[in-house]
C-alpha atoms as a PDB file:
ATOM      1  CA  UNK A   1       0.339 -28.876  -4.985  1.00  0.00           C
ATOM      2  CA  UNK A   2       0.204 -25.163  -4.299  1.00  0.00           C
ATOM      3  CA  UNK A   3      -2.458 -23.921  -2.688  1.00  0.00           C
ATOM      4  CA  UNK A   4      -3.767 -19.628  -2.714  1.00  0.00           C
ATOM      5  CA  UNK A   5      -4.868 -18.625   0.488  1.00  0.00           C
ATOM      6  CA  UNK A   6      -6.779 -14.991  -0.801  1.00  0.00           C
ATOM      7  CA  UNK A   7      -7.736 -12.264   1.706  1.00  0.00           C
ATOM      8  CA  UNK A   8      -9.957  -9.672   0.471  1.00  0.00           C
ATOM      9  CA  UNK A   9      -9.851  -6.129   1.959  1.00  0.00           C
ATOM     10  CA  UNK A  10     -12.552  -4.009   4.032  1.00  0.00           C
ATOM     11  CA  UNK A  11     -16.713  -4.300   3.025  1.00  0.00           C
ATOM     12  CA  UNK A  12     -16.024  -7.454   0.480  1.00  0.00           C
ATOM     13  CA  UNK A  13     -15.326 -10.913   0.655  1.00  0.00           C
ATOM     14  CA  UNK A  14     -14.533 -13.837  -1.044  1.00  0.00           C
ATOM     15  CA  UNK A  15     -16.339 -13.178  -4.043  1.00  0.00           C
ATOM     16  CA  UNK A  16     -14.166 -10.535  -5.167  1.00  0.00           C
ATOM     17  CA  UNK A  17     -11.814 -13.576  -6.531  1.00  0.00           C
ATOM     18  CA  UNK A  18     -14.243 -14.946  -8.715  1.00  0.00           C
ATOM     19  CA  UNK A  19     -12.954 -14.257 -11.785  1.00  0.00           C
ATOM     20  CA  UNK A  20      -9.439 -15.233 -10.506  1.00  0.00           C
ATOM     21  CA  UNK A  21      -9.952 -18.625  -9.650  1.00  0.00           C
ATOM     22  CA  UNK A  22     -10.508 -20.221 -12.827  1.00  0.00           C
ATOM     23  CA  UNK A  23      -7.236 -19.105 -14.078  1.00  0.00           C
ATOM     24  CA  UNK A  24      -5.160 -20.125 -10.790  1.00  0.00           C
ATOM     25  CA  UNK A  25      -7.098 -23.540 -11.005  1.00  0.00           C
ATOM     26  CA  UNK A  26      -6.429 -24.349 -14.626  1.00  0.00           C
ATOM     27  CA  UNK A  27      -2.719 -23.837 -13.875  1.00  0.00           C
ATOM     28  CA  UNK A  28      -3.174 -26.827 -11.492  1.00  0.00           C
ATOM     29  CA  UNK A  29      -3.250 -24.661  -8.015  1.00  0.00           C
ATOM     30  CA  UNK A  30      -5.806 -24.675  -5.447  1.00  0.00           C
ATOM     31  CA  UNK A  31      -7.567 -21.672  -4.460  1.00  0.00           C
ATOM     32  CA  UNK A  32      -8.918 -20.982  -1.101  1.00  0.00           C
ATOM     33  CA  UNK A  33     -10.736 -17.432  -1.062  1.00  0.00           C
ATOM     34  CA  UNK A  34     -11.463 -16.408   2.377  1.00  0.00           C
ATOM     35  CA  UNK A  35     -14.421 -14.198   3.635  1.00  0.00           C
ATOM     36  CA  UNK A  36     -13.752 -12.398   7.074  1.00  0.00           C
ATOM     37  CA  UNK A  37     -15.928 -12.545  10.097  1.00  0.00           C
ATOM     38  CA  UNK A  38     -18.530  -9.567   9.837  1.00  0.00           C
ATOM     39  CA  UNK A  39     -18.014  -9.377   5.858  1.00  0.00           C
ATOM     40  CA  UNK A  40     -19.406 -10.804   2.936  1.00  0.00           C
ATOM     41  CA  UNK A  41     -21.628 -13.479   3.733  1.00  0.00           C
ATOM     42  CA  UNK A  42     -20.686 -13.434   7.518  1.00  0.00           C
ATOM     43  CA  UNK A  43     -21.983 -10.259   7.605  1.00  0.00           C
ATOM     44  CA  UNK A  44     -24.362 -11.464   9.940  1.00  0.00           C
ATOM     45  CA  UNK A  45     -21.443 -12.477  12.488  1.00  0.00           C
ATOM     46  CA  UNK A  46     -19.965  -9.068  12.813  1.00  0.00           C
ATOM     47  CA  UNK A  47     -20.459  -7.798  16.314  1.00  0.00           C
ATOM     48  CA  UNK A  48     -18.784  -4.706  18.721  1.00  0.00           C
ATOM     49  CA  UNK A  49     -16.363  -7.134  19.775  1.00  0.00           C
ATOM     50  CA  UNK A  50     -15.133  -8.097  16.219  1.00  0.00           C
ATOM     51  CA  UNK A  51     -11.656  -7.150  15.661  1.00  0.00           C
ATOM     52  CA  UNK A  52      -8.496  -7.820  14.423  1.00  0.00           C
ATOM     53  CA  UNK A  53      -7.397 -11.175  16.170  1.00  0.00           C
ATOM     54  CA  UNK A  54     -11.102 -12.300  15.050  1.00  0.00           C
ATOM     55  CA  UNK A  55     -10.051 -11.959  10.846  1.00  0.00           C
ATOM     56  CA  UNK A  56      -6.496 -13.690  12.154  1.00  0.00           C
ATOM     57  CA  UNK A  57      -8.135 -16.492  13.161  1.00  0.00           C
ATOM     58  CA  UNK A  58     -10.303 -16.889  10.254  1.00  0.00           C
ATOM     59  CA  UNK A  59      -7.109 -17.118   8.113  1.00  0.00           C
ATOM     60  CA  UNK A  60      -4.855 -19.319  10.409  1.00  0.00           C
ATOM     61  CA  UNK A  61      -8.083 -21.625  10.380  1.00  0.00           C
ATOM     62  CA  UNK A  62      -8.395 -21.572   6.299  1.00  0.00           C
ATOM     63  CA  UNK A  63      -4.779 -22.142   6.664  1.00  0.00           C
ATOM     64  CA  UNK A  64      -5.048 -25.195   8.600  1.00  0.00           C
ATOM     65  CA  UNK A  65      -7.716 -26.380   6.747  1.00  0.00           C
ATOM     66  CA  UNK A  66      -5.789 -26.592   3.469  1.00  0.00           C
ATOM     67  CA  UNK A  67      -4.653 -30.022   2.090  1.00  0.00           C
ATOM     68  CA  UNK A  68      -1.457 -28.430   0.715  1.00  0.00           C
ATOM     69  CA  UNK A  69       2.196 -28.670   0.029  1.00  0.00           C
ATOM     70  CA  UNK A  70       2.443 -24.854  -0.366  1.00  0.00           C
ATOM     71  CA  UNK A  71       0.421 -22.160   0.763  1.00  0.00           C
ATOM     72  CA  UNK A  72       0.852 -18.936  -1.204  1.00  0.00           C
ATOM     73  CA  UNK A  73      -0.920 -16.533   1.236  1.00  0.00           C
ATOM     74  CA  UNK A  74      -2.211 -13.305  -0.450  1.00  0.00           C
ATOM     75  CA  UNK A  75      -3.282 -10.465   1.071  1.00  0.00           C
ATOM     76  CA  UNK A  76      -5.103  -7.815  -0.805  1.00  0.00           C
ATOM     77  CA  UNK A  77      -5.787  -3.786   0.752  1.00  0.00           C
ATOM     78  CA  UNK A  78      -6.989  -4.436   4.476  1.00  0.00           C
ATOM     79  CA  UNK A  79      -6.782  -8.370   4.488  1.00  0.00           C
ATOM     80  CA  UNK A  80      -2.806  -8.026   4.670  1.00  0.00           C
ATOM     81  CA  UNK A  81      -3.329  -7.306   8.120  1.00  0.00           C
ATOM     82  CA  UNK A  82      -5.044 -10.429   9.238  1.00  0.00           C
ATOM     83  CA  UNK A  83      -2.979 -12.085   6.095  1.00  0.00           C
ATOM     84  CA  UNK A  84       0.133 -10.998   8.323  1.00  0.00           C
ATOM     85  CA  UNK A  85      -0.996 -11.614  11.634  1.00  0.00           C
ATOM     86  CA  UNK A  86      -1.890 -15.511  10.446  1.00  0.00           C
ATOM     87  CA  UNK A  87       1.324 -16.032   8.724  1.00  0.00           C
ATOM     88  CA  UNK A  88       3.182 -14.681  12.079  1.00  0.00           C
ATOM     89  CA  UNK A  89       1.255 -18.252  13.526  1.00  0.00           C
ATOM     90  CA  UNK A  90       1.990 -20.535  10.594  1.00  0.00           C
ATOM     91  CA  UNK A  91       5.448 -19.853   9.517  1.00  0.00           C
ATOM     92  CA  UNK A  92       6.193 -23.239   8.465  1.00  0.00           C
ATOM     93  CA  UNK A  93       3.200 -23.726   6.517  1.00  0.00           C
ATOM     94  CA  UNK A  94       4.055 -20.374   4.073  1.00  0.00           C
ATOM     95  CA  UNK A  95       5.539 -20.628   1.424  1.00  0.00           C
ATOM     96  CA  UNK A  96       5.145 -17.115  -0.030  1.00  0.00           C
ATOM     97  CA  UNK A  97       3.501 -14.202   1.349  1.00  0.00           C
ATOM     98  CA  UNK A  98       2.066 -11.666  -1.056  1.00  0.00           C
ATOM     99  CA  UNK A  99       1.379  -8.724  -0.290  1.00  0.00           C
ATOM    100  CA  UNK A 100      -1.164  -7.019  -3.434  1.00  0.00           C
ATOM    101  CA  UNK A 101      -1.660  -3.133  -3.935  1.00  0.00           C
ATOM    102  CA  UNK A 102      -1.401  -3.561  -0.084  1.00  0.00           C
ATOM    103  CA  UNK A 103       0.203  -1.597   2.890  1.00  0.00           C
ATOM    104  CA  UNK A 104       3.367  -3.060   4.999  1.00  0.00           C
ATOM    105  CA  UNK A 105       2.292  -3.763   8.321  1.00  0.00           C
ATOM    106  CA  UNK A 106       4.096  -3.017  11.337  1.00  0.00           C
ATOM    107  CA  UNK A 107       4.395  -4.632  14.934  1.00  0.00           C
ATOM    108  CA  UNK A 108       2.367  -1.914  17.447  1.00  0.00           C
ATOM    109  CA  UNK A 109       0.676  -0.572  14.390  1.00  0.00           C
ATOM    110  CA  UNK A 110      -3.138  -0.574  13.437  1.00  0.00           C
ATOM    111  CA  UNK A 111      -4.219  -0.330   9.599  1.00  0.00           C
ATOM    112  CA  UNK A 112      -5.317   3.196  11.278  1.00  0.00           C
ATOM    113  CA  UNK A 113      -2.172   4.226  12.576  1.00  0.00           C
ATOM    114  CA  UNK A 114      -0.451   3.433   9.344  1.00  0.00           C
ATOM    115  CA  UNK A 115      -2.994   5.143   7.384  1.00  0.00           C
ATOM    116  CA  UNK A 116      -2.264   8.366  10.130  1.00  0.00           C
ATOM    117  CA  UNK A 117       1.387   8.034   9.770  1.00  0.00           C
ATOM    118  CA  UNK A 118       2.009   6.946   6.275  1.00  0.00           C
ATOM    119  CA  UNK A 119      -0.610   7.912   3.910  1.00  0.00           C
ATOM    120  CA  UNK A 120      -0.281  11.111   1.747  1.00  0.00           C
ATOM    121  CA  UNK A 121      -2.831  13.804   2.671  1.00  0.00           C
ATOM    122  CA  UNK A 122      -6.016  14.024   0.920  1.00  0.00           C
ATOM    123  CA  UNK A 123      -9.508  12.767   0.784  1.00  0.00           C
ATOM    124  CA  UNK A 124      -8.957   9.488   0.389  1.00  0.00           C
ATOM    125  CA  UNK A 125      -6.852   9.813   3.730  1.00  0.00           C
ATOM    126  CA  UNK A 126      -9.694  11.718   5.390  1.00  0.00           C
ATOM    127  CA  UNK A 127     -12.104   9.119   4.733  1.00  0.00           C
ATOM    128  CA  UNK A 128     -10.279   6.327   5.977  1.00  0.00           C
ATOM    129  CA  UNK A 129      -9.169   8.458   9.259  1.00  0.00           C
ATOM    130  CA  UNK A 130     -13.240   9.235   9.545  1.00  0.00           C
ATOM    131  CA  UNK A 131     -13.988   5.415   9.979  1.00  0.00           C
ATOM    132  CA  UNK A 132     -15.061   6.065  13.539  1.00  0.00           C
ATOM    133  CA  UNK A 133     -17.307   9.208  13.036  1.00  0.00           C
ATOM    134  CA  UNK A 134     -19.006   7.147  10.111  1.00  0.00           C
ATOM    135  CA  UNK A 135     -19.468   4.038  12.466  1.00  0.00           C
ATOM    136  CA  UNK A 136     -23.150   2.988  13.148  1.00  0.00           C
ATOM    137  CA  UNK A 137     -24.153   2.313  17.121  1.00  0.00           C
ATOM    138  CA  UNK A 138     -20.081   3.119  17.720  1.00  0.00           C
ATOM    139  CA  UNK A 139     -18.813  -0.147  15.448  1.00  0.00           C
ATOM    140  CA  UNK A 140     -19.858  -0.852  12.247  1.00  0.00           C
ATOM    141  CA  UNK A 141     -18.669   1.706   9.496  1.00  0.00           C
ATOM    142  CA  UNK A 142     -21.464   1.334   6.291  1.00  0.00           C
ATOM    143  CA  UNK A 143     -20.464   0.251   2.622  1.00  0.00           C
ATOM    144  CA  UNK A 144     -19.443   3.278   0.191  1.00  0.00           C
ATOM    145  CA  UNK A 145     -22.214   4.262  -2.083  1.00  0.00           C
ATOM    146  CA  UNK A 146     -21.656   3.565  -5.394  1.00  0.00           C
ATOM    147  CA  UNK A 147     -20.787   7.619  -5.324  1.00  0.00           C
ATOM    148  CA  UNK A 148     -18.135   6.733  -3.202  1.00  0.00           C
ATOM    149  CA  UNK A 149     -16.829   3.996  -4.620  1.00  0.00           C
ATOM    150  CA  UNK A 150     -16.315   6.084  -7.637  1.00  0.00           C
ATOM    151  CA  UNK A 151     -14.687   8.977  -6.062  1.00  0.00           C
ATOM    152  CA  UNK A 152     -12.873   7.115  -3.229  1.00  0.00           C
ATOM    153  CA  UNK A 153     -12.008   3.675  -4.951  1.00  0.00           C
ATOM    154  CA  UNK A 154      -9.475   3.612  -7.325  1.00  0.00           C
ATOM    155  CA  UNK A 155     -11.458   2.098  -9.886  1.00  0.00           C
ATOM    156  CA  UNK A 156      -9.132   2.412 -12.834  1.00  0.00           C
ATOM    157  CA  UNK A 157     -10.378  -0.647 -15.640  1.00  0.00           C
ATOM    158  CA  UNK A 158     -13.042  -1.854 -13.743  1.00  0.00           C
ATOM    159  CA  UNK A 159     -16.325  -2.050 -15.950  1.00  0.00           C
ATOM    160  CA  UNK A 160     -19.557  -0.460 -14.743  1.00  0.00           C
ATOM    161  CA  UNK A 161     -20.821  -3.618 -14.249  1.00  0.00           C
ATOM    162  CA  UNK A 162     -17.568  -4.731 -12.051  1.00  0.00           C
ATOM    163  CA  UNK A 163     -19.034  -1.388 -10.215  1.00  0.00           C
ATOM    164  CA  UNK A 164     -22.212  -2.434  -9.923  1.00  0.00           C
ATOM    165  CA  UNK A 165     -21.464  -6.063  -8.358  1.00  0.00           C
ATOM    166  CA  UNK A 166     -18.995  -4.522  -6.163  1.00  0.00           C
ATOM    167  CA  UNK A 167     -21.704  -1.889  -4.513  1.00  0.00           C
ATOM    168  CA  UNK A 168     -24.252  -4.671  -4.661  1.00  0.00           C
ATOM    169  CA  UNK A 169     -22.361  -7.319  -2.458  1.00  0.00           C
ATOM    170  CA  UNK A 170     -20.477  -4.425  -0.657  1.00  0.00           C
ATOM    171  CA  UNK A 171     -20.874  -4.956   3.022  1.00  0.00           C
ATOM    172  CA  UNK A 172     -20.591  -2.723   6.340  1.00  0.00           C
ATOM    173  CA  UNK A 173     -16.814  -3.029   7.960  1.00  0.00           C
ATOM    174  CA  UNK A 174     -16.495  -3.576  11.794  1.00  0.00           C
ATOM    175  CA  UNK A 175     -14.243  -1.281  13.051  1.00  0.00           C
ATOM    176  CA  UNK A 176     -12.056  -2.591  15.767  1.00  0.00           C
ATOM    177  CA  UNK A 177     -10.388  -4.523  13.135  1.00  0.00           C
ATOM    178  CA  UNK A 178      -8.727  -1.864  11.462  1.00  0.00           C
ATOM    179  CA  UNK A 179      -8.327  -0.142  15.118  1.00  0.00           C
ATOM    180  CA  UNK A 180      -6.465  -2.832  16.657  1.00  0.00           C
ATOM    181  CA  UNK A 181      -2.743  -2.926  16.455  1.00  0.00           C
ATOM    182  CA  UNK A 182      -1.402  -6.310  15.133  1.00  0.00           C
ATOM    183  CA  UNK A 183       1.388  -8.161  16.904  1.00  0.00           C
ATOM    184  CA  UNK A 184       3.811  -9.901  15.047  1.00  0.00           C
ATOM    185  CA  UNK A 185       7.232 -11.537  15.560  1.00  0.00           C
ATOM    186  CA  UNK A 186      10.557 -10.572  13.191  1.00  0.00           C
ATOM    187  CA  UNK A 187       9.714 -14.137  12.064  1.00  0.00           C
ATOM    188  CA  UNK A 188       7.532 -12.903   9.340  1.00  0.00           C
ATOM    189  CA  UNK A 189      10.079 -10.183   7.558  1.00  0.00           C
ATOM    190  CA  UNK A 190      11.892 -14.012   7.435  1.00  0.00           C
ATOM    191  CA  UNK A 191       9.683 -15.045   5.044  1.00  0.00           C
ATOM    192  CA  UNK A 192       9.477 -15.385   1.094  1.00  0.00           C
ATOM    193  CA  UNK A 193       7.357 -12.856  -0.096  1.00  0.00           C
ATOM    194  CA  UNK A 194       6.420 -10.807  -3.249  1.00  0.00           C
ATOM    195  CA  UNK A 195       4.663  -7.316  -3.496  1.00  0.00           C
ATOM    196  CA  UNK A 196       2.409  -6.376  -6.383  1.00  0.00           C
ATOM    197  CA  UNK A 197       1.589  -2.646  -6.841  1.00  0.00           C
ATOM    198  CA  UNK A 198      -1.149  -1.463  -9.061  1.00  0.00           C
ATOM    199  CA  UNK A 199       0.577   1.691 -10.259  1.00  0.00           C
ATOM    200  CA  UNK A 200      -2.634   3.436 -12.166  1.00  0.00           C
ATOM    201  CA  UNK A 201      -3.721   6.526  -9.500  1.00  0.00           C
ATOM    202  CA  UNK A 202      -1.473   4.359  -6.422  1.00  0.00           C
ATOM    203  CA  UNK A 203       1.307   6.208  -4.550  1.00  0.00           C
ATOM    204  CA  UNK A 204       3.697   3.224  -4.771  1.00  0.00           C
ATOM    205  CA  UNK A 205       6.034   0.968  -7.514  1.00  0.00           C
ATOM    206  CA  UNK A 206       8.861  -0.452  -7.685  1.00  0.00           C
ATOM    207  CA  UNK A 207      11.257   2.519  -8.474  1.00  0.00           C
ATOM    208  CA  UNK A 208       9.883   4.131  -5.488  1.00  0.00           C
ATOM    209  CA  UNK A 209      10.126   0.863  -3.353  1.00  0.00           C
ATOM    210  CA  UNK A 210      14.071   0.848  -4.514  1.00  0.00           C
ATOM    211  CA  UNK A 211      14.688   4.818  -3.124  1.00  0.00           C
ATOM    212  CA  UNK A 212      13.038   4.048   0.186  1.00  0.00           C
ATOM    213  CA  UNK A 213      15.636   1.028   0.168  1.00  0.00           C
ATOM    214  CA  UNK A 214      18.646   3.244  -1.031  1.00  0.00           C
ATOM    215  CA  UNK A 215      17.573   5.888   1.440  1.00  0.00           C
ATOM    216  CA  UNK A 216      18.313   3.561   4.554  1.00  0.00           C
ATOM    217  CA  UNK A 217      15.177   3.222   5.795  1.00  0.00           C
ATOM    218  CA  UNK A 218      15.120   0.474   8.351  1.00  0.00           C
ATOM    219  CA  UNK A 219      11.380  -0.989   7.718  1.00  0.00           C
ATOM    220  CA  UNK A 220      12.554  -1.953   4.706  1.00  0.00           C
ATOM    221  CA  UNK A 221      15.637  -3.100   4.346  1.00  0.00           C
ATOM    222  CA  UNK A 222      14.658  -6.879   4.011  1.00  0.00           C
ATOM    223  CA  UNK A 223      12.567  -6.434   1.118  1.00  0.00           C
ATOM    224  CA  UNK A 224      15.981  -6.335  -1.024  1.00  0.00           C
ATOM    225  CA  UNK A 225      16.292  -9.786   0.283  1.00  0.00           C
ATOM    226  CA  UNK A 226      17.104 -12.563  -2.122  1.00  0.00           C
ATOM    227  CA  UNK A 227      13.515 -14.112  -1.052  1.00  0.00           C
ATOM    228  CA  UNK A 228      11.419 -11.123  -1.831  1.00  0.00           C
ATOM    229  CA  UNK A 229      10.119 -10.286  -5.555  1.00  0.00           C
ATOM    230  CA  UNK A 230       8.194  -7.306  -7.273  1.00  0.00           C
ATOM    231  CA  UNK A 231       5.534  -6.928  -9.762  1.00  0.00           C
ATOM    232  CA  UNK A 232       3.500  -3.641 -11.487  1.00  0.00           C
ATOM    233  CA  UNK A 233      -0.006  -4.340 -12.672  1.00  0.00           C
ATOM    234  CA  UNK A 234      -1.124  -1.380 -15.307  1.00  0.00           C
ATOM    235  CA  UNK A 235      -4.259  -0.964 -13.311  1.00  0.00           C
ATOM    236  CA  UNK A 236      -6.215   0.736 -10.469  1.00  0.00           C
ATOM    237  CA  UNK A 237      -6.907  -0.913  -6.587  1.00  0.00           C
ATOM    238  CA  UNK A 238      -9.242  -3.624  -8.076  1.00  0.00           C
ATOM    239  CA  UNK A 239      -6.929  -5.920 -10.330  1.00  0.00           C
ATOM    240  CA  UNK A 240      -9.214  -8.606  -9.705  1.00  0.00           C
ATOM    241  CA  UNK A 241     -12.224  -6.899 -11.933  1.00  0.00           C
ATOM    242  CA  UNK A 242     -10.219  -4.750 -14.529  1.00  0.00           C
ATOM    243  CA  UNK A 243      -7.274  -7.534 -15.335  1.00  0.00           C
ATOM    244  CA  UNK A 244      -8.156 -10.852 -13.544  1.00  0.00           C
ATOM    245  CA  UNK A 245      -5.790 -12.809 -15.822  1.00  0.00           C
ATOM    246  CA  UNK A 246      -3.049 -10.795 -15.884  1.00  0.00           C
ATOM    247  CA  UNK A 247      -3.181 -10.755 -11.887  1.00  0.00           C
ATOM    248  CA  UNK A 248      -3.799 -14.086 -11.698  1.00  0.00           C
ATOM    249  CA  UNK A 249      -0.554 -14.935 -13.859  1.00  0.00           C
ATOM    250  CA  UNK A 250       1.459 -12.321 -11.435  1.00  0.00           C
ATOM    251  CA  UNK A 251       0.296 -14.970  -8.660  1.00  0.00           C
ATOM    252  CA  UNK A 252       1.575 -18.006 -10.298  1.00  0.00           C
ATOM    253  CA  UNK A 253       4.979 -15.911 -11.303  1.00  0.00           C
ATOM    254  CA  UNK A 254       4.808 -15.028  -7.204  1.00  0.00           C
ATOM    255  CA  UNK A 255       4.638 -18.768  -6.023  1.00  0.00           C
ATOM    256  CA  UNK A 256       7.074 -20.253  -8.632  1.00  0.00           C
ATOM    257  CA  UNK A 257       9.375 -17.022  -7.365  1.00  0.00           C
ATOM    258  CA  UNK A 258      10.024 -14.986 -10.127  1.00  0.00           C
ATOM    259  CA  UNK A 259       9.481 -11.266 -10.485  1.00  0.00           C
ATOM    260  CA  UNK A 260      11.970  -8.161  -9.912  1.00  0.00           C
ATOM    261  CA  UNK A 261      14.537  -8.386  -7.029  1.00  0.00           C
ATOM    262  CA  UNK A 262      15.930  -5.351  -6.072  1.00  0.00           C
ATOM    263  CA  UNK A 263      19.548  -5.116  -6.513  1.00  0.00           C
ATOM    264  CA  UNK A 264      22.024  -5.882  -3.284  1.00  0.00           C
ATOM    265  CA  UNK A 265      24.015  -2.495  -3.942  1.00  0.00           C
ATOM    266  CA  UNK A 266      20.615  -0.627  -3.790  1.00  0.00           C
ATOM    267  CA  UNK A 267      20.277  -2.302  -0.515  1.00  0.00           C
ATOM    268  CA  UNK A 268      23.675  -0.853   0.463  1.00  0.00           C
END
């Protein structure tokens, strides 16, 4: 049986997946949605000393707890990090890695770093690279305001009550997390794995994906790989509220392997 492994990104948890679930289960796959230390419903765990290897090993342990043939690890905004970092440890146990509406993290590189070297200019940018300014008592960065969320979030098809349960259950973010640099081996560019870009108001899809791959960039290079396949969702950042069906079939495509591989002369 295949099993999903889902990491949520920064201030939610688990319970962004709820409406996912159902349809991954139906389809006969387990689901395993994990909440991060300091998020969620641990948001009572978070401390100054939470950081990045802490949300690793909260996913190599839901990995290691899972009764599974196949583990289908997704990793969704921020949680691709620790989603990574976890699938660096338990190579043999993956048998995808899915990176959705998600950044591609780098060895030596923090989510901040990325977001200083990579990320287009603007106030989306700005807020992220404020993190530290925002932080309470040096460490923990509050939840957007529903305000924010709106301005800041992406939320293309979510409902206003999608809104409202996602500034309700919102929680503050420790920082060091997204300040630490991850560490990871080449063993995890190795790895099957499928990317899944929400292309309403996002900066990346697949044509895109294809130049940076024609253009030589090294960083990229094995994603024209015959193990790694592509996917657009019609949608904002928040797939999981404005089309959790339609994602959730993109998953099960994912783990069975299908979706758009980019061509071997684009590669070249």
């Amino acid at each position: 049986m295949t099993t999903f492994v889902l990491v949520s990104g920064g201030h939610t948890g688990g319970w962004i997946w709820r409406d996912v679930a159902p349809p991954l289960r139906a389809a006969g796959a387990g689901v395993h949605a994990v909440t991060l230390t300091g998020l969620g419903d641990r948001r009572h765990l978070a401390g100054p000393e939470t950081d990045l290897e802490t949300h690793i090993e909260d996913v190599v342990q839901a990995i290691d707890h899972v009764d599974a043939d196949e583990v289908v690890l997704v990793g969704y905004c921020y949680g691709i990090y620790p989603a990574v970092g976890a699938a660096d440890r338990r190579t043999e146990r993956i048998a995808r890695l899915v990176y959705l509406d998600s950044p591609l993290p780098q060895d030596g590189r923090s989510m901040l770093d990325q977001v200083r070297e990579l990320m287009p200019a603007g106030p989306a940018r700005e807020r992220m690279l404020g993190m530290a300014e925002r932080a309470e008592d040096g460490w923990r960065v509050p939840a957007p305001t529903p305000e924010e969320w709106r301005e800041h979030g992406n939320l293309a098809g979510v409902s206003p009550e999608g809104l409202a349960r996602i500034a309700r259950l919102a929680s503050p973010m420790p920082l060091g997390p997204a300040a630490q640099r991850l560490r990871i081996s080449e063993a995890v560019a190795a790895l099957p794995m499928s990317g899944v870009f929400c292309t309403v108001g996002g900066t990346t899809d697949i044509a895109a994906l294809e130049a940076l791959v024609a253009s030589g960039m090294p960083l990229v290079q094995h994603l024209a790989g015959p193990g790694a396949t592509f996917f657009e969702l019609a949608t904002g950042h928040w797939p999981m509220f404005s089309t959790p069906d339609e994602l959730a079939g993109v998953l099960l495509r994912a783990a069975a392997g299908e979706g758009h591989r980019l061509a071997a002369a684009t590669a070249a």
